[in-house]
Protein backbone atom coordinates (compact mmCIF):
# COMPACT_ATOMS: atom_id res chain seq x y z
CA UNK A 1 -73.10 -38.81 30.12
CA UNK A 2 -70.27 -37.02 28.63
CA UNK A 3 -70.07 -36.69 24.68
CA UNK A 4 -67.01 -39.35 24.51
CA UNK A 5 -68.58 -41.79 26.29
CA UNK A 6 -71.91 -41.09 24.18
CA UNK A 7 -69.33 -41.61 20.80
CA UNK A 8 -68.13 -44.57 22.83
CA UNK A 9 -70.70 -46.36 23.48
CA UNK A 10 -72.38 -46.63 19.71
CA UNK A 11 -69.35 -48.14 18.23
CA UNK A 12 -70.07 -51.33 17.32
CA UNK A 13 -66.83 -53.82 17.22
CA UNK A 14 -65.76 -55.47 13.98
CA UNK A 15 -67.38 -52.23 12.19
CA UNK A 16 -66.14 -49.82 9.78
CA UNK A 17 -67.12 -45.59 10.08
CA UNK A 18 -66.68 -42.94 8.19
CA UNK A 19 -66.28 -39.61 10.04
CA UNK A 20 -69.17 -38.26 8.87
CA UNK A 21 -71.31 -41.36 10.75
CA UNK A 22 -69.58 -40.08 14.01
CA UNK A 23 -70.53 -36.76 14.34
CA UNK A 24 -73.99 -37.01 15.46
CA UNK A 25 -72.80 -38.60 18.73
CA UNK A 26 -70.28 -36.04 19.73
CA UNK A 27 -69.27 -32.16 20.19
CA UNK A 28 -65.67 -32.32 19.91
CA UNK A 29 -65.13 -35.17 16.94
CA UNK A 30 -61.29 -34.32 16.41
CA UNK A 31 -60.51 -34.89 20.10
CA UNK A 32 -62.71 -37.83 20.78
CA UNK A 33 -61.33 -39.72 17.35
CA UNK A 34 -57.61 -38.59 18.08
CA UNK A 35 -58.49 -39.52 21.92
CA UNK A 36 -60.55 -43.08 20.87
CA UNK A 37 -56.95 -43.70 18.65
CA UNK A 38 -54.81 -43.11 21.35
CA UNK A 39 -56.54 -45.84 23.54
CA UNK A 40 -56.90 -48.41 21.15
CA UNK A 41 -60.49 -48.46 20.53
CA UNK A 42 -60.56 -47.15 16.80
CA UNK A 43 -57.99 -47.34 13.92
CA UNK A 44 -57.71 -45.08 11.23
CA UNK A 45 -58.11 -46.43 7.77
CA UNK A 46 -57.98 -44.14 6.00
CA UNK A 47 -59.05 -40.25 5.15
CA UNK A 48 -61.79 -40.07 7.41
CA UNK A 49 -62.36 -43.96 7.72
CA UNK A 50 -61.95 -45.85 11.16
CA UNK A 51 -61.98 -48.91 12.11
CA UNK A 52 -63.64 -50.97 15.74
CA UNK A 53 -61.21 -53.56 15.87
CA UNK A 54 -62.73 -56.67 17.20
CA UNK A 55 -60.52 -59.32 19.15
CA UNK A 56 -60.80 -62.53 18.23
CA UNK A 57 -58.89 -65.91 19.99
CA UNK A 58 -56.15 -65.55 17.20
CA UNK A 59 -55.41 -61.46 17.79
CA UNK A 60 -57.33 -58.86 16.64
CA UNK A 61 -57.82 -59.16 12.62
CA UNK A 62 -58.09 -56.57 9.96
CA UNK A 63 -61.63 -55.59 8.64
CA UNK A 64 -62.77 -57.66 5.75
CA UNK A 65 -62.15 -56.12 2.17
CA UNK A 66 -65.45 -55.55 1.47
CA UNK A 67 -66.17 -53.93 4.60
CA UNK A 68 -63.54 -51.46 3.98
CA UNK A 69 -64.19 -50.94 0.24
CA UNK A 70 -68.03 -50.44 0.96
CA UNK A 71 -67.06 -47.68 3.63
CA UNK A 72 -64.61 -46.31 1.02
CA UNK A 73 -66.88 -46.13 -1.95
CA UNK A 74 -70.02 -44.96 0.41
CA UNK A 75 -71.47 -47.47 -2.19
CA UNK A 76 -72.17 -50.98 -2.73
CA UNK A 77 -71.70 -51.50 -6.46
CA UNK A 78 -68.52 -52.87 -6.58
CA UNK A 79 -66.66 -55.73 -7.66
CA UNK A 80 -62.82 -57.16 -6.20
CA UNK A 81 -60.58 -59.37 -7.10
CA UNK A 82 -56.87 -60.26 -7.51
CA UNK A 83 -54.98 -61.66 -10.21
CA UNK A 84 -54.17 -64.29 -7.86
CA UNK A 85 -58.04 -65.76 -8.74
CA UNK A 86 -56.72 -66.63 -12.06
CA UNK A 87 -55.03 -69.21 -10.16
CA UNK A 88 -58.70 -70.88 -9.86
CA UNK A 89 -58.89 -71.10 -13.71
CA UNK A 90 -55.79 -74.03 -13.65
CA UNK A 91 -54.76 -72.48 -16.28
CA UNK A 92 -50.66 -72.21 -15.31
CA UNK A 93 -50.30 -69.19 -13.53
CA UNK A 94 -47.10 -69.11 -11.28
CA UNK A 95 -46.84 -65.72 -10.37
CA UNK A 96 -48.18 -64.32 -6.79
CA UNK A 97 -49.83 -60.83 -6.65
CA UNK A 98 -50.24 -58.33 -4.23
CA UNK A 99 -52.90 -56.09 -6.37
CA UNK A 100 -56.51 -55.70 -4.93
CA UNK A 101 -58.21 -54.81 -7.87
CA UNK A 102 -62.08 -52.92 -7.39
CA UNK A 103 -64.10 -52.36 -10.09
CA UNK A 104 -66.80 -49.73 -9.37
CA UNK A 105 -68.82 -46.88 -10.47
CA UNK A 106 -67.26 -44.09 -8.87
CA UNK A 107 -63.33 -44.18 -7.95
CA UNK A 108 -60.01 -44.87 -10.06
CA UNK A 109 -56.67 -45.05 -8.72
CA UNK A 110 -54.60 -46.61 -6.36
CA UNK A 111 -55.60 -46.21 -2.76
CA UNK A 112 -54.39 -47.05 0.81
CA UNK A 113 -57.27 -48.80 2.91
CA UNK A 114 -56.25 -50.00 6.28
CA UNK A 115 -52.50 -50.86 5.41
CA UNK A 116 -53.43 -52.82 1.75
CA UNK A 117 -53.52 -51.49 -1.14
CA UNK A 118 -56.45 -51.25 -3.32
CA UNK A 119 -56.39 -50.36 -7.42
CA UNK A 120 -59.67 -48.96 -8.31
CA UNK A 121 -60.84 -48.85 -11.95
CA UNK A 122 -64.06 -46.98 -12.86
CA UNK A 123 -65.97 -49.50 -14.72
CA UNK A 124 -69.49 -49.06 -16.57
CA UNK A 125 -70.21 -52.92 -16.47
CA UNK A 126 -69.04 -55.42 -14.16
CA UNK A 127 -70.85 -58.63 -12.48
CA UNK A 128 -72.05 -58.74 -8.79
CA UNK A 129 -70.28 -61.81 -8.37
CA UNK A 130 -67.19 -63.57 -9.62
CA UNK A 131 -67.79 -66.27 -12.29
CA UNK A 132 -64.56 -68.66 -13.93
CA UNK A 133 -66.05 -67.31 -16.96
CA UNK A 134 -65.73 -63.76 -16.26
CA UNK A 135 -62.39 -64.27 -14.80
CA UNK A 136 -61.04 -65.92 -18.01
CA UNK A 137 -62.49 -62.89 -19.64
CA UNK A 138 -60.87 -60.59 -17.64
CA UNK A 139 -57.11 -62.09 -17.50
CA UNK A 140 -57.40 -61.66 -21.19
CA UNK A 141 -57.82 -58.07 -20.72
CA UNK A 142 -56.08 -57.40 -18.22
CA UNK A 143 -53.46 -60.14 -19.96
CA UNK A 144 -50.25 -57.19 -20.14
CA UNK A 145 -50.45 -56.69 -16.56
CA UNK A 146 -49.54 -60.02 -15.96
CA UNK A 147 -45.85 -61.03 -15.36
CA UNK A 148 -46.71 -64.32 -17.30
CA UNK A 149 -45.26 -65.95 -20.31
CA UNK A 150 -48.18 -64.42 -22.98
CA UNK A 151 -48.40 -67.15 -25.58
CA UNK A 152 -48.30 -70.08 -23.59
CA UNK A 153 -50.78 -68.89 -21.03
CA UNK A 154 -53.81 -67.32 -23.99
CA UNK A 155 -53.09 -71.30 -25.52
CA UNK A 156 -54.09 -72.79 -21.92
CA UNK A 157 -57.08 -69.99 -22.13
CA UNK A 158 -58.08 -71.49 -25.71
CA UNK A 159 -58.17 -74.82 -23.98
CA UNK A 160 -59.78 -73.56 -20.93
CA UNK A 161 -62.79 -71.83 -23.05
CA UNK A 162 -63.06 -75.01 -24.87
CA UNK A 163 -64.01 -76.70 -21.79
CA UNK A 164 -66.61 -74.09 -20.94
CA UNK A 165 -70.50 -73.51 -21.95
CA UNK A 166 -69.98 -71.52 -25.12
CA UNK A 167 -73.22 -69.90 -24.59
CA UNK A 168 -72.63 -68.17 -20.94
CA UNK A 169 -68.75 -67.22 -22.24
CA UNK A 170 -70.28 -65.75 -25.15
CA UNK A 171 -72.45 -63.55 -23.01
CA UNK A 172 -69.63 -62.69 -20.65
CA UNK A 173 -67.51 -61.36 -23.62
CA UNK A 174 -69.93 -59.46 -25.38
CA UNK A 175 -70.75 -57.54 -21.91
CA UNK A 176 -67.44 -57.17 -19.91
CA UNK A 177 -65.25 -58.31 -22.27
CA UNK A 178 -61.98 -55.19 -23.64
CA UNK A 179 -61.83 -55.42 -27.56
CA UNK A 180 -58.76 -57.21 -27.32
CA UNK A 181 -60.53 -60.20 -25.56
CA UNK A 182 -63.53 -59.83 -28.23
CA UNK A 183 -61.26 -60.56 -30.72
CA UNK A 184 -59.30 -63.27 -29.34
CA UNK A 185 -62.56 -65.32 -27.89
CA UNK A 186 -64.28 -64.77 -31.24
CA UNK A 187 -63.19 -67.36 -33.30
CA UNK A 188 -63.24 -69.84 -30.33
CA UNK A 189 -67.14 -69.19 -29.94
CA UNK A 190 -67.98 -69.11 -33.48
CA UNK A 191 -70.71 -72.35 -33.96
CA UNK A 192 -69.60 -74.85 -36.32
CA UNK A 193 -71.40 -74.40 -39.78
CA UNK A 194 -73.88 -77.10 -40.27
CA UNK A 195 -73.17 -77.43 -44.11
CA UNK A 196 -71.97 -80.72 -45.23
């Protein structure tokens, strides 16, 4: 069995590779990638990234964002969203996005992965998972990124936090939150004095 065929046949559809994975299975990796390109049966991603694109009834789809930032990051600490998920808060946003935003450990900038594109900022805290709290914390933040009318949209976040557990927004703040959100959530989360 021939080294191309060997590369070949561990290539698992639906999976993303980084070059490095690859070379174990074959002797001439720039000929058999450029060669596996040419018929169809990778895709580059990126910088030493590929891609087994799996057909499906509806085409052949892209690989999921995770899969691709995972490969990317050679790490699975990581964290994406879009501005578009404020949209979840109902708290009047009108504007679409196109950003991919990924907070991790190890990688800032703004990066091509498989045709998107992907804004990394190197973060020292983030969640595992998405919460409405922690987005409502983050669009204040992130709040001059936004092509948003400012005022009117930080008075639908004071109504928004007044709907929500005090306690778990609290905690969110105080551990992801930029000083500029600290200081706008704190009077919202002060307790009520229990004076007279």
């Amino acid at each position: 069995m021939d080294s191309l065929t060997t590369l070949r046949k561990h290539l698992k559809a639906g999976k993303v590779y980084r070059r490095a994975d690859l070379l174990q299975y074959t002797t001439a990796p720039d000929r058999h990638l450029a060669a596996l390109i040419s018929d169809g049966s990778l895709t580059k991603v990126s910088q030493g990234i590929y891609y087994v694109p799996r057909a499906t009834d509806f085409g052949v789809p892209p690989p999921d964002d995770k899969t691709l930032v995972k490969s990317f990051l050679k790490d699975n600490r990581f964290l994406i969203l879009s501005p578009n998920m404020y949209n979840m808060l109902g708290i009047g946003i009108t504007q679409l996005y196109n950003d991919r935003v990924v907070y991790n450990h190890k990688r800032h900038g703004l990066f091509e992965l498989g045709g998107l594109k992907f804004r990394f900022h190197r973060k020292q805290f983030f969640p595992s998972i998405l919460t409405k709290e922690f987005l409502l914390v983050d669009l204040v933040s992130n709040l001059k990124s936004l092509a948003e009318d400012e005022n009117a949209l930080l008075q639908n976040v004071q109504r928004k936090a007044a709907e929500m557990n005090a306690g778990k927004l609290g905690k969110v703040v105080d551990r992801y939150g930029s000083i500029k959100a600290r200081k706008f959530f704190a009077p919202l989360l002060k307790k009520p004095s229990s004076n007279g």
